[in-house]
C-alpha atoms as a PDB file:
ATOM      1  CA  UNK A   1      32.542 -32.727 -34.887  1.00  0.00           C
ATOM      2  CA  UNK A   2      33.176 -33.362 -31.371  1.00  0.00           C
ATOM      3  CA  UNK A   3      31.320 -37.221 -30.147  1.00  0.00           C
ATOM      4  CA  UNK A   4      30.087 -36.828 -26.030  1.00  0.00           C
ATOM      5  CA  UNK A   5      28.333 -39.091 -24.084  1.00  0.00           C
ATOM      6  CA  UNK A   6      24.513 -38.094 -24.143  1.00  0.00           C
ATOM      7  CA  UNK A   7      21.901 -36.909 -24.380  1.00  0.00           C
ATOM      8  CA  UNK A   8      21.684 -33.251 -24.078  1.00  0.00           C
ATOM      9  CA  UNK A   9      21.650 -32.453 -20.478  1.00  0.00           C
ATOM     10  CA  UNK A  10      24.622 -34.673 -19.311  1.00  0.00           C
ATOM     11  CA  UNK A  11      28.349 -33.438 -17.661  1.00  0.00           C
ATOM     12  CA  UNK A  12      29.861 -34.253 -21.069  1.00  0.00           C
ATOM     13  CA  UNK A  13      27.433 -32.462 -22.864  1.00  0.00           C
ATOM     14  CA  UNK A  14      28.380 -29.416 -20.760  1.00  0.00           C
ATOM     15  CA  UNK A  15      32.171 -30.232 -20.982  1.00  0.00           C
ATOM     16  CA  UNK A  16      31.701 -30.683 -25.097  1.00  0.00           C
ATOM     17  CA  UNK A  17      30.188 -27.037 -24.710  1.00  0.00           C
ATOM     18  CA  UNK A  18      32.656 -25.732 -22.979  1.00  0.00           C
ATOM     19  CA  UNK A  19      35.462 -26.907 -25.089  1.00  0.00           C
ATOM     20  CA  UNK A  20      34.123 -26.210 -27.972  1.00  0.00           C
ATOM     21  CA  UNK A  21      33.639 -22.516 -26.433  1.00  0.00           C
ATOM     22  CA  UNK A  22      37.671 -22.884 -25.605  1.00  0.00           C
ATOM     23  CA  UNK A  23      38.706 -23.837 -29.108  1.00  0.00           C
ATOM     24  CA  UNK A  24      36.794 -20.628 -30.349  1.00  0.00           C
ATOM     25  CA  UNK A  25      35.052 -22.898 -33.344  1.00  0.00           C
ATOM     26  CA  UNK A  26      31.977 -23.568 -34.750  1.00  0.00           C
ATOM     27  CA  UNK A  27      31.869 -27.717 -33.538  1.00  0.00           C
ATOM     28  CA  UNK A  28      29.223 -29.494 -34.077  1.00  0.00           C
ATOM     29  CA  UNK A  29      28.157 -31.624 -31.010  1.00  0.00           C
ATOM     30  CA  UNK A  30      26.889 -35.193 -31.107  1.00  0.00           C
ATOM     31  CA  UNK A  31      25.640 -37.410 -28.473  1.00  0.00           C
ATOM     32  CA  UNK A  32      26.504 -41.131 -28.498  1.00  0.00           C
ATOM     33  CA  UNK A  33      24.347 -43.842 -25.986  1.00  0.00           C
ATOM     34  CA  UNK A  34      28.064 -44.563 -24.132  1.00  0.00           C
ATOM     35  CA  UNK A  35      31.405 -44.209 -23.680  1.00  0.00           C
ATOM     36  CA  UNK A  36      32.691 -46.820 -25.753  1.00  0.00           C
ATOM     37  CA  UNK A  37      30.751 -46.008 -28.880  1.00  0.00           C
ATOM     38  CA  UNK A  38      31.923 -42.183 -28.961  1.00  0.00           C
ATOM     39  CA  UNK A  39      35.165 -43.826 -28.716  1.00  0.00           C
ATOM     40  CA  UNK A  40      34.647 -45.739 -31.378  1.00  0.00           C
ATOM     41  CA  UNK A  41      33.139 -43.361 -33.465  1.00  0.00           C
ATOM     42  CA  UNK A  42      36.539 -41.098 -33.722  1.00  0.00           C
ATOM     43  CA  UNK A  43      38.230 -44.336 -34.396  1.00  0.00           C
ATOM     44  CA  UNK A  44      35.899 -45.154 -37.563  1.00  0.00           C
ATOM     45  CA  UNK A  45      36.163 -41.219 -38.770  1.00  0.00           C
ATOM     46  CA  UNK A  46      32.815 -40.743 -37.628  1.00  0.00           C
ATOM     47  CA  UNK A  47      33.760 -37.761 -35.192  1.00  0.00           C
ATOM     48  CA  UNK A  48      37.001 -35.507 -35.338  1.00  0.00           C
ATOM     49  CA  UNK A  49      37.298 -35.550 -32.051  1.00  0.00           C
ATOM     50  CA  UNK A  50      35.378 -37.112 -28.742  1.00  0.00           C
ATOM     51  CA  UNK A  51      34.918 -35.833 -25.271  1.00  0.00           C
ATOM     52  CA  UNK A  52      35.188 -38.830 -22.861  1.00  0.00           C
ATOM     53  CA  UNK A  53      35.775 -38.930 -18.709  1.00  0.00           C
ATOM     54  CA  UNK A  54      38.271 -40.566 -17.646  1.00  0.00           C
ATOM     55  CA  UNK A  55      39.241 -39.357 -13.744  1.00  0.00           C
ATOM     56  CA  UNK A  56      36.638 -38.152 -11.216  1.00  0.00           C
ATOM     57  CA  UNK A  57      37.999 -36.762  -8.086  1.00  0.00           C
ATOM     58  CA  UNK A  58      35.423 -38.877  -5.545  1.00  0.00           C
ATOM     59  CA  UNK A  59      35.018 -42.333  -7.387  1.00  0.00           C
ATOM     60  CA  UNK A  60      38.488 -42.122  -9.363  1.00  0.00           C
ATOM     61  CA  UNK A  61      39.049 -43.668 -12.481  1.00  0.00           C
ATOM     62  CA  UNK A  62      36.883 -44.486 -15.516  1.00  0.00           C
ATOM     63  CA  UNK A  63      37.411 -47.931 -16.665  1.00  0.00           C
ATOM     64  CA  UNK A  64      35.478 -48.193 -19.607  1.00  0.00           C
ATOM     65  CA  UNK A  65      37.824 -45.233 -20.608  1.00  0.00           C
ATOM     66  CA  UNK A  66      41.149 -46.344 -19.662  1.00  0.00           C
ATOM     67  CA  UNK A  67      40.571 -49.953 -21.200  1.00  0.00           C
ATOM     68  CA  UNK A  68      39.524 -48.659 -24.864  1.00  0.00           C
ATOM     69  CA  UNK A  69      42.518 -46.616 -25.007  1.00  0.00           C
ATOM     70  CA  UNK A  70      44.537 -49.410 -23.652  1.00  0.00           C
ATOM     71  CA  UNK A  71      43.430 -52.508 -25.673  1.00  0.00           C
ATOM     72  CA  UNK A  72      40.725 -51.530 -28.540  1.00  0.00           C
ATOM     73  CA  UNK A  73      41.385 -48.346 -30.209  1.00  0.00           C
ATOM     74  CA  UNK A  74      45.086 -46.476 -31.179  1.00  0.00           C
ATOM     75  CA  UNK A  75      43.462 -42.859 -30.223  1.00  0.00           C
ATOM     76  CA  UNK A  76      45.719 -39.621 -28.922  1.00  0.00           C
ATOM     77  CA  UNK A  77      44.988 -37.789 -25.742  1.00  0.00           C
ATOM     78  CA  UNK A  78      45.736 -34.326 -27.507  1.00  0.00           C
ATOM     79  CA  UNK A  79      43.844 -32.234 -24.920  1.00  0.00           C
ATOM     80  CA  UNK A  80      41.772 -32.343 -21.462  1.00  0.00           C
ATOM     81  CA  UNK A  81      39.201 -30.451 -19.820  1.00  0.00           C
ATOM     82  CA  UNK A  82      38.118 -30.192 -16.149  1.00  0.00           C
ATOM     83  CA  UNK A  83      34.981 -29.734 -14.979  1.00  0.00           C
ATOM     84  CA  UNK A  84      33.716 -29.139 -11.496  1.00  0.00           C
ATOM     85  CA  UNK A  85      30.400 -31.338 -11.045  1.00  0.00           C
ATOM     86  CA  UNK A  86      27.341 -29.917  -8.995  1.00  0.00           C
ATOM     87  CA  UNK A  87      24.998 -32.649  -8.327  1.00  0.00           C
ATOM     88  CA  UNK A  88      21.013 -32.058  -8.176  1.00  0.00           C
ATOM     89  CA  UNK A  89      18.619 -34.166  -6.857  1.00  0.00           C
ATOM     90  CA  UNK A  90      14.902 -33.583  -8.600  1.00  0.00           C
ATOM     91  CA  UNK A  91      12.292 -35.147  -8.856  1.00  0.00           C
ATOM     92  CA  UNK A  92       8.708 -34.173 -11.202  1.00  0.00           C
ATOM     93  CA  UNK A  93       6.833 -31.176 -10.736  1.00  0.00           C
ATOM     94  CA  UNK A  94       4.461 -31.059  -8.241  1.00  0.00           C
ATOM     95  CA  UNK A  95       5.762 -33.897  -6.446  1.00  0.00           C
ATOM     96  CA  UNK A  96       8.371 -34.235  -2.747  1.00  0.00           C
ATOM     97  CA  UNK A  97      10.660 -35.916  -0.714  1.00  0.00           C
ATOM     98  CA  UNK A  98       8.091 -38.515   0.621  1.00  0.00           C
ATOM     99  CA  UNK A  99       6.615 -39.433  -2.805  1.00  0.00           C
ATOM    100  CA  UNK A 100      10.025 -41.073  -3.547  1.00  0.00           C
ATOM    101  CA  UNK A 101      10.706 -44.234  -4.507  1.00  0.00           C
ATOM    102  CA  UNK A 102      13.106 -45.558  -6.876  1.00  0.00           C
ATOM    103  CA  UNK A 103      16.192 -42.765  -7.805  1.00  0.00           C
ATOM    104  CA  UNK A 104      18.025 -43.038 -10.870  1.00  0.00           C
ATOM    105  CA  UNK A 105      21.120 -41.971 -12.060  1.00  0.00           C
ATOM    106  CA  UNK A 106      24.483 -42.818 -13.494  1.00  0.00           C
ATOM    107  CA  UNK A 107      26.958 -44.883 -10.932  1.00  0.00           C
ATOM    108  CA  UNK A 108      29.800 -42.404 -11.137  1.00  0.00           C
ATOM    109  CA  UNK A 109      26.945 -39.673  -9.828  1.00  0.00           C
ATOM    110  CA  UNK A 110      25.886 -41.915  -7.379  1.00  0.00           C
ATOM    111  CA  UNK A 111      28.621 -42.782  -5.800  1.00  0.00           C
ATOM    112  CA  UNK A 112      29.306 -38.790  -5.593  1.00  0.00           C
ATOM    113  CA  UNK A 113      26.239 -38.606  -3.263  1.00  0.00           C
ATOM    114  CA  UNK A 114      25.937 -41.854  -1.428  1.00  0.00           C
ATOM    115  CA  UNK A 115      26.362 -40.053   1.910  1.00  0.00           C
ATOM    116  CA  UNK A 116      23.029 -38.186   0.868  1.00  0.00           C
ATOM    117  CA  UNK A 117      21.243 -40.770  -0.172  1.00  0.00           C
ATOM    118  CA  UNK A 118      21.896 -43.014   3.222  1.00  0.00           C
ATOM    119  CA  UNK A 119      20.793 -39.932   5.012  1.00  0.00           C
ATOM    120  CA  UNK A 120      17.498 -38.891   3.156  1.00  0.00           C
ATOM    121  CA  UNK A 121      16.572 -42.144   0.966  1.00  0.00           C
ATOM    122  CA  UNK A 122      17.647 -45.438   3.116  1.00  0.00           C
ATOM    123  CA  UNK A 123      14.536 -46.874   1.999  1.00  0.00           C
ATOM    124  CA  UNK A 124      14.337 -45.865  -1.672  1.00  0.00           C
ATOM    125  CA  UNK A 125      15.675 -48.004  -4.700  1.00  0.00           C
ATOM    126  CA  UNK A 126      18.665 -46.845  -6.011  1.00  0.00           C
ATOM    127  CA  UNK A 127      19.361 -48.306  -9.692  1.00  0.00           C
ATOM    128  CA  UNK A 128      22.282 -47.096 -11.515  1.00  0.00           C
ATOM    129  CA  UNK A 129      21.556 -45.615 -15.368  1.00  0.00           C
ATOM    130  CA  UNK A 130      23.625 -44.788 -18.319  1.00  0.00           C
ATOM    131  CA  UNK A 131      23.455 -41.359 -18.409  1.00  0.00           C
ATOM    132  CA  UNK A 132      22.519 -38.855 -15.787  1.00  0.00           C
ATOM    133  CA  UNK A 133      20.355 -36.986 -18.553  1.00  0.00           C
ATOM    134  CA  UNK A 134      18.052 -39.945 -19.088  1.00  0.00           C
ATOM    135  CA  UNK A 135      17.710 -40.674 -15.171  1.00  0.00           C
ATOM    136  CA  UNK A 136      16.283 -36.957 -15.671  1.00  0.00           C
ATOM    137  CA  UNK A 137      13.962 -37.776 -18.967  1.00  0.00           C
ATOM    138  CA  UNK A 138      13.214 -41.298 -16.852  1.00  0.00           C
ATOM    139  CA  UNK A 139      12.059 -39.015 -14.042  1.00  0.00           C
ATOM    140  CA  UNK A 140      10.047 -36.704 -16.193  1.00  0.00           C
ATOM    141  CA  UNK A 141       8.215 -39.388 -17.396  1.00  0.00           C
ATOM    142  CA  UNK A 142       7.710 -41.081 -14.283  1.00  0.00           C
ATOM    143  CA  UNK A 143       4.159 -41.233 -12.035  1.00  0.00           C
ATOM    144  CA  UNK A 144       6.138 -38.676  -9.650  1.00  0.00           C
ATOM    145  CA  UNK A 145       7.645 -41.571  -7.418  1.00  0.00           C
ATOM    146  CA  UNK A 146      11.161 -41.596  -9.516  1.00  0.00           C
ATOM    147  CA  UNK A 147      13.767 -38.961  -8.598  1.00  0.00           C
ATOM    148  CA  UNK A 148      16.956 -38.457 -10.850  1.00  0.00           C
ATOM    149  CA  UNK A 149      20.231 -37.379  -9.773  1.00  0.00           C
ATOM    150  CA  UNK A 150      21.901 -35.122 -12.809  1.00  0.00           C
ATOM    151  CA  UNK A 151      23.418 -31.340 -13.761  1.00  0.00           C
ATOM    152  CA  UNK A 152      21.025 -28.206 -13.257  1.00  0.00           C
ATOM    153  CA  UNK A 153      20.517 -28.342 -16.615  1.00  0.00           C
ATOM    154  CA  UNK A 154      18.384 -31.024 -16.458  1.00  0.00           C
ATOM    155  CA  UNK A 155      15.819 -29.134 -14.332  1.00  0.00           C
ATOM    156  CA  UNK A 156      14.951 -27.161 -17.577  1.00  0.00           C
ATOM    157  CA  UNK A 157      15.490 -29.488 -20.188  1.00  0.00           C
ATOM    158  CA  UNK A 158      13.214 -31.902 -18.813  1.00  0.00           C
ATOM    159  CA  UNK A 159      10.856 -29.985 -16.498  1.00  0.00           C
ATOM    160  CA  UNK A 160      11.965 -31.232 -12.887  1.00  0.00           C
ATOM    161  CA  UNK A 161      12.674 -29.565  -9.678  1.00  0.00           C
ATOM    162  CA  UNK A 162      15.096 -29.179  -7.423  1.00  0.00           C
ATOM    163  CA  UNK A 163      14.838 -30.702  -4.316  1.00  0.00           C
ATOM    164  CA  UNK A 164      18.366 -30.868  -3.263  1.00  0.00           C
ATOM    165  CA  UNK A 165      20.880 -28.760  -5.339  1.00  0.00           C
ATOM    166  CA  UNK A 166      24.852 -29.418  -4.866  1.00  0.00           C
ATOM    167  CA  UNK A 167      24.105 -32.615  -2.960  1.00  0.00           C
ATOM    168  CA  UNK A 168      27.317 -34.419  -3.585  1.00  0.00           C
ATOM    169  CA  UNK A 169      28.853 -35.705  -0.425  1.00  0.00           C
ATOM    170  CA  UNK A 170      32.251 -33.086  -1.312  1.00  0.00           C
ATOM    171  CA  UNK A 171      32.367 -29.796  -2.710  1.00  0.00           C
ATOM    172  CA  UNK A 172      35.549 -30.616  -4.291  1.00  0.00           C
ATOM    173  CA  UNK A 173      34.097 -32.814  -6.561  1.00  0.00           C
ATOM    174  CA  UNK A 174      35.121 -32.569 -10.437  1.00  0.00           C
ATOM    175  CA  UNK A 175      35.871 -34.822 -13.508  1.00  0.00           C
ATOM    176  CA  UNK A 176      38.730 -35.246 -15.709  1.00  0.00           C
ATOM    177  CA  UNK A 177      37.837 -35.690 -19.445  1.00  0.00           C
ATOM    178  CA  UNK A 178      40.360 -36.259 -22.176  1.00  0.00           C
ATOM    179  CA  UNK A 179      40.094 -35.461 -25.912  1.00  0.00           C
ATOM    180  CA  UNK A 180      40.870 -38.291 -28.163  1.00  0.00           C
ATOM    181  CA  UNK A 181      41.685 -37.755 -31.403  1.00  0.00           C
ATOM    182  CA  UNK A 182      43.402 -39.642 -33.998  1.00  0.00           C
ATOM    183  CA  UNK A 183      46.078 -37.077 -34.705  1.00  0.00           C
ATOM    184  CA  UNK A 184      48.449 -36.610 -31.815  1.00  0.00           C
ATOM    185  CA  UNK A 185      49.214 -32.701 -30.572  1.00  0.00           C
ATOM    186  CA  UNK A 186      52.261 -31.355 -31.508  1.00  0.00           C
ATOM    187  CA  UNK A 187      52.214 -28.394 -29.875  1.00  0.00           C
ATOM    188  CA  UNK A 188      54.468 -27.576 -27.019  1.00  0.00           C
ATOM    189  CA  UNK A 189      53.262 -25.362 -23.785  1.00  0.00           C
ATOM    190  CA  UNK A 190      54.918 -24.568 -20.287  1.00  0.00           C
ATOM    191  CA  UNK A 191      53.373 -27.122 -18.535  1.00  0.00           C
ATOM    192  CA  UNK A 192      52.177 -30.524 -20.068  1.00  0.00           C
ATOM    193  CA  UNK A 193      51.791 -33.754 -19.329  1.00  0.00           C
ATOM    194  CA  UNK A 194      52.273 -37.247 -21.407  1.00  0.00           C
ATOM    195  CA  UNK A 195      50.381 -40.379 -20.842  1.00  0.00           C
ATOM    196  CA  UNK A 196      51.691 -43.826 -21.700  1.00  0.00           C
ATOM    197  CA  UNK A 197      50.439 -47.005 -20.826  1.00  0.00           C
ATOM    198  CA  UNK A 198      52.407 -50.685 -20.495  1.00  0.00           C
ATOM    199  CA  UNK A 199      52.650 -53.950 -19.472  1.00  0.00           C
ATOM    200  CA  UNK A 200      55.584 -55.819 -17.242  1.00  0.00           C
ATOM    201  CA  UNK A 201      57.309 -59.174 -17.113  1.00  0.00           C
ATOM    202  CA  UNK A 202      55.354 -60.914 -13.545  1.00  0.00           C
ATOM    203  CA  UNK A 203      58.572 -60.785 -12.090  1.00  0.00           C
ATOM    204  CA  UNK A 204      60.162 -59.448  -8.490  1.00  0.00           C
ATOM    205  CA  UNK A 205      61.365 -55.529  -9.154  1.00  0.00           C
ATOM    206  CA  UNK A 206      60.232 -55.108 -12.574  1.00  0.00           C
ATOM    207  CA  UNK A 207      57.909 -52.147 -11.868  1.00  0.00           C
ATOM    208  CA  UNK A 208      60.421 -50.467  -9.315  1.00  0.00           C
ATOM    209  CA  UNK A 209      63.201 -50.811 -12.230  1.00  0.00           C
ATOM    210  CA  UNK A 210      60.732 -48.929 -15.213  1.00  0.00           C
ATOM    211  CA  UNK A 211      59.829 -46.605 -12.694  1.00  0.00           C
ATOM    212  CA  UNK A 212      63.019 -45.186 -11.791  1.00  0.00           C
ATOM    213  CA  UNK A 213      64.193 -44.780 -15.753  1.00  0.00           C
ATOM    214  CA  UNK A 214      61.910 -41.803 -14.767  1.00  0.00           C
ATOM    215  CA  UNK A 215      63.523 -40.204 -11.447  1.00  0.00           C
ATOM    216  CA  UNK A 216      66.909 -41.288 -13.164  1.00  0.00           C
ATOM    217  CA  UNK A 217      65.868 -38.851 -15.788  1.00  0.00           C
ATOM    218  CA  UNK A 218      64.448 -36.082 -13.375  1.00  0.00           C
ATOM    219  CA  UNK A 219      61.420 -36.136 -14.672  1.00  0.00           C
ATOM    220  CA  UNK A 220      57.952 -36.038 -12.114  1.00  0.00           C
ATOM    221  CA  UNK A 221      55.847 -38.550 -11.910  1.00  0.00           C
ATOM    222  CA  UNK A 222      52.042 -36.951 -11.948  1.00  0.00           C
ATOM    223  CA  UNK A 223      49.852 -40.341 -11.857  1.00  0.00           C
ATOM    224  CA  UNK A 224      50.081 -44.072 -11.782  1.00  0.00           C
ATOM    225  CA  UNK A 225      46.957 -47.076 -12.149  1.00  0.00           C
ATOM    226  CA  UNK A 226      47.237 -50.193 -12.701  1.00  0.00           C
ATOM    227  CA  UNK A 227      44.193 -52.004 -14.201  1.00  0.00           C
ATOM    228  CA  UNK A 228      43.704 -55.959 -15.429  1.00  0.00           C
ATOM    229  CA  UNK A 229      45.429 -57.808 -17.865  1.00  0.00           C
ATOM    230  CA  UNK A 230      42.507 -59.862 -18.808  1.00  0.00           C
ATOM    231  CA  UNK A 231      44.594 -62.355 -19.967  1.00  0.00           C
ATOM    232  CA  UNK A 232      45.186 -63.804 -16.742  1.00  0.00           C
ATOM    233  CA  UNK A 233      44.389 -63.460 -13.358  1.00  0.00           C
ATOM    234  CA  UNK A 234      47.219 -61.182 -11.240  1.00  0.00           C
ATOM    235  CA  UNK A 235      48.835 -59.500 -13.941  1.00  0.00           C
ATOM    236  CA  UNK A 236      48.322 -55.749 -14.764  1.00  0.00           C
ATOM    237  CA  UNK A 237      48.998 -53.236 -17.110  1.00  0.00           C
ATOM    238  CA  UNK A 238      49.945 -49.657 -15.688  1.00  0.00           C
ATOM    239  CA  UNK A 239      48.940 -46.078 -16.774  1.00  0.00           C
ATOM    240  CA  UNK A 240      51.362 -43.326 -16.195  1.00  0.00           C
ATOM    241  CA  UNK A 241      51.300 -39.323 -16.290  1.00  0.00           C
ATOM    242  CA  UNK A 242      54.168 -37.507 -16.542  1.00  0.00           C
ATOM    243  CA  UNK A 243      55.239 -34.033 -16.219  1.00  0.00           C
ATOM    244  CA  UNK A 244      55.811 -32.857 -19.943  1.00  0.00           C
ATOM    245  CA  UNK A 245      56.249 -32.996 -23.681  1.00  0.00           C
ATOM    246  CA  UNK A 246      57.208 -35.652 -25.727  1.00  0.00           C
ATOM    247  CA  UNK A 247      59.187 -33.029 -27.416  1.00  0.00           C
ATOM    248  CA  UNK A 248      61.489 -32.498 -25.106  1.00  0.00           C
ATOM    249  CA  UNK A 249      64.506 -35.397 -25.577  1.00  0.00           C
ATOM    250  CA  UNK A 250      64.983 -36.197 -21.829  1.00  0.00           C
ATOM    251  CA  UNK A 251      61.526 -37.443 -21.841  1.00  0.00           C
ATOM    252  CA  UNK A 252      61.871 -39.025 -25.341  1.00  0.00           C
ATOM    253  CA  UNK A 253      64.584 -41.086 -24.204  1.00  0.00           C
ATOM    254  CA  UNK A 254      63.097 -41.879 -20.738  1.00  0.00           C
ATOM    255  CA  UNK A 255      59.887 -43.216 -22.473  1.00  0.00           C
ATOM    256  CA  UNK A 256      61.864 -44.826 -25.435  1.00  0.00           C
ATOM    257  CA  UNK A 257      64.284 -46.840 -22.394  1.00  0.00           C
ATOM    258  CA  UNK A 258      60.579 -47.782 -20.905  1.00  0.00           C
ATOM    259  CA  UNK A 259      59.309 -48.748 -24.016  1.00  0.00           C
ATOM    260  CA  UNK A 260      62.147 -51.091 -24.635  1.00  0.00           C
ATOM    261  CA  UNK A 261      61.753 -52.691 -21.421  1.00  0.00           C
ATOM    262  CA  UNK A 262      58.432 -53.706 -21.326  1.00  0.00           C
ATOM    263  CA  UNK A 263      55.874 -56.310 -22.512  1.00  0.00           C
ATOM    264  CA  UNK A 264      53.511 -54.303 -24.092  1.00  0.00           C
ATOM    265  CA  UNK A 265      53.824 -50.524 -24.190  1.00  0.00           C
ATOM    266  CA  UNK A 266      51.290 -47.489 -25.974  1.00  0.00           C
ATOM    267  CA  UNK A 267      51.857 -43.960 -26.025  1.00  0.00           C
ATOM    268  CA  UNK A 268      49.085 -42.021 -25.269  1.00  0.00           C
ATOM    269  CA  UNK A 269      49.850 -38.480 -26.322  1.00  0.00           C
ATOM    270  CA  UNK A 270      51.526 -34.998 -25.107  1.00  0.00           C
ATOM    271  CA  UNK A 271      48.951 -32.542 -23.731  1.00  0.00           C
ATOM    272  CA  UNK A 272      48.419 -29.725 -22.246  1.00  0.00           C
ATOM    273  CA  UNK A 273      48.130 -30.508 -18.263  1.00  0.00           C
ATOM    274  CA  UNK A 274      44.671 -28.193 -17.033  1.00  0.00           C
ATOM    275  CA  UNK A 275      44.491 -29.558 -13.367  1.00  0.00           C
END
C-alpha cells in the first residue's frame, strides 16, 4: 500500500498513480490528512511505502519533509518521482472572476501563482489550506464567492470550472517527491543519487573540511540545504545529494570519513536519480 497526501484530487494523489503505474503493480492507494502522518504511517507498518514532496522547483524545499526524515522517523529514500505541476484556478459552476472573494489553496500552490493572483485578485483573501483537493471540495461547497487553486482533476472530481488553467507564474514548474520506505534499495542503476543528512561542530571550516572528503573522492555534489537545529539558535544540520550508489566503495568510504567526522549523521538511502 502506497500512503499520499490527500484526498483524491491532489498532486500526490496523481504522483501515487503514476508510480504505482511505473512499478507495474496492483498498489493500493491511501490518502492521509498531511505529510507527517503518511510519514508516520510507513514508520508504524501501516503503509509499505509513502509518496511524500519534498523539492518544488518555484518555492524549493519541503520542510515538514526534510525534518521527519531528519529527526522523527529512520525511513529510506529508495525511489523518487517527478512531476510537472499545472496549476488551475476554478471556481463553482455558474459563477466568475468578479464573484470572487476568498481563494483557497495549499501554500506551496500559492506561492506557484502569486504573480497571478497580484494581477487578477489584489483584493481577494488568500488563505492557505492543507491540501489543494479540499481548497477544491471547500470551493464546491462554497456560495460561489470561494475560488480554489488545485490539479485539473479537481474540475471533475468536484464539479468546478476553469477559469484560469496553467496559471502558475513559470511553466517550468514541477515537484520532487521521494518514496520512503523502511527497507533501503539495493539495487544499482547508471545513474543514482544518495542522500545523507548531518550535523557539524559550530566551529570556523568545519563544513568546508566535510565537504571536500567529497571532491577529494571525485565524487559530484548534486544538492546541499541546511535547515535548523532546533536545539539552539544558529546551528544547522545539512542535507546532501550525491551523484551515486552506496554500492560503489569510493562513495562508501567518502560517506563513512563524513560520518566519522560529524556530530550527528543519517543516511538517507541510494536511489535512482529521475531529474
Amino acid at each position: 500500500m502506497i500512503a499520499y497526501l490527500g484526498p483524491e484530487g491532489t498532486f500526490s494523489h496523481m504522483a501515487a498513480q503514476q508510480y504505482a503505474d511505473i512499478r507495474g503493480k496492483a498498489d493500493k492507494l491511501r490518502a492521509y490528512d498531511n505529510i507527517y502522518s503518511l510519514i508516520a504511517a510507513v514508520d508504524s507498518g501501516e503503509a509499505e511505502m509513502c509518496i511524500a514532496p519534498i523539492e518544488n522547483s518555484i518555492e524549493g524545499s519541503i520542510n515538514v519533509t526534510l525534518d521527519a526524515l531528519a529527526y522523527d522517523f529512520n525511513l529510506y529514500i529508495c525511489d523518487e518521482h517527478i512531476l510537472p505541476i499545472r496549476q488551475n484556478f476554478m471556481v463553482k459552476k455558474g459563477f466568475k472572476k468578479e464573484d470572487v472573494r476568498l481563494i483557497l489553496s495549499h501554500s506551496s500552490a500559492l506561492g506557484q501563482c502569486d504573480k497571478m493572483l497580484k494581477n487578477n485578485f489584489p483584493n481577494a483573501e488568500i488563505k492557505s489550506v492543507s491540501s489543494t483537493a479540499l481548497a477544491a471540495k471547500t470551493a464546491a461547497e462554497s456560495d460561489g464567492g470561494t475560488a480554489a487553486i488545485c490539479s485539473k482533476n479537481c474540475a471533475s472530481l468536484y464539479g468546478l470550472n476553469i477559469l484560469y488553467p496553467d496559471c502558475n507564474d513559470e511553466d517550468t514548474n514541477s515537484t520532487r517527491f521521494v518514496i520512503l520506505s523502511k527497507k533501503q534499495n539495493f539495487n544499482v542503476t547508471e545513474h543514482d543519487k544518495s542522500s545523507v543528512v548531518f550535523a557539524l561542530d559550530h566551529k570556523p571550516g568545519t563544513l568546508y573540511r566535510a565537504l571536500a572528503l567529497f571532491d577529494d573522492a571525485n565524487i559530484n555534489m548534486l544538492k546541499i540545504e541546511s535547515r535548523p537545529l532546533k536545539t539552539e539558535l544558529g546551528k544547522y544540520i545539512f542535507f546532501i545529494d550525491i551523484e551515486g550508489n552506496i554500492d560503489n566503495s569510493s562513495i562508501y568510504f567518502a560517506l563513512d570519513l563524513v560520518k566519522r567526522n560529524t556530530l550527528f549523521y543519517k543516511f538517507l538511502g541510494s536511489y535512482p536519480c529521475r531529474s
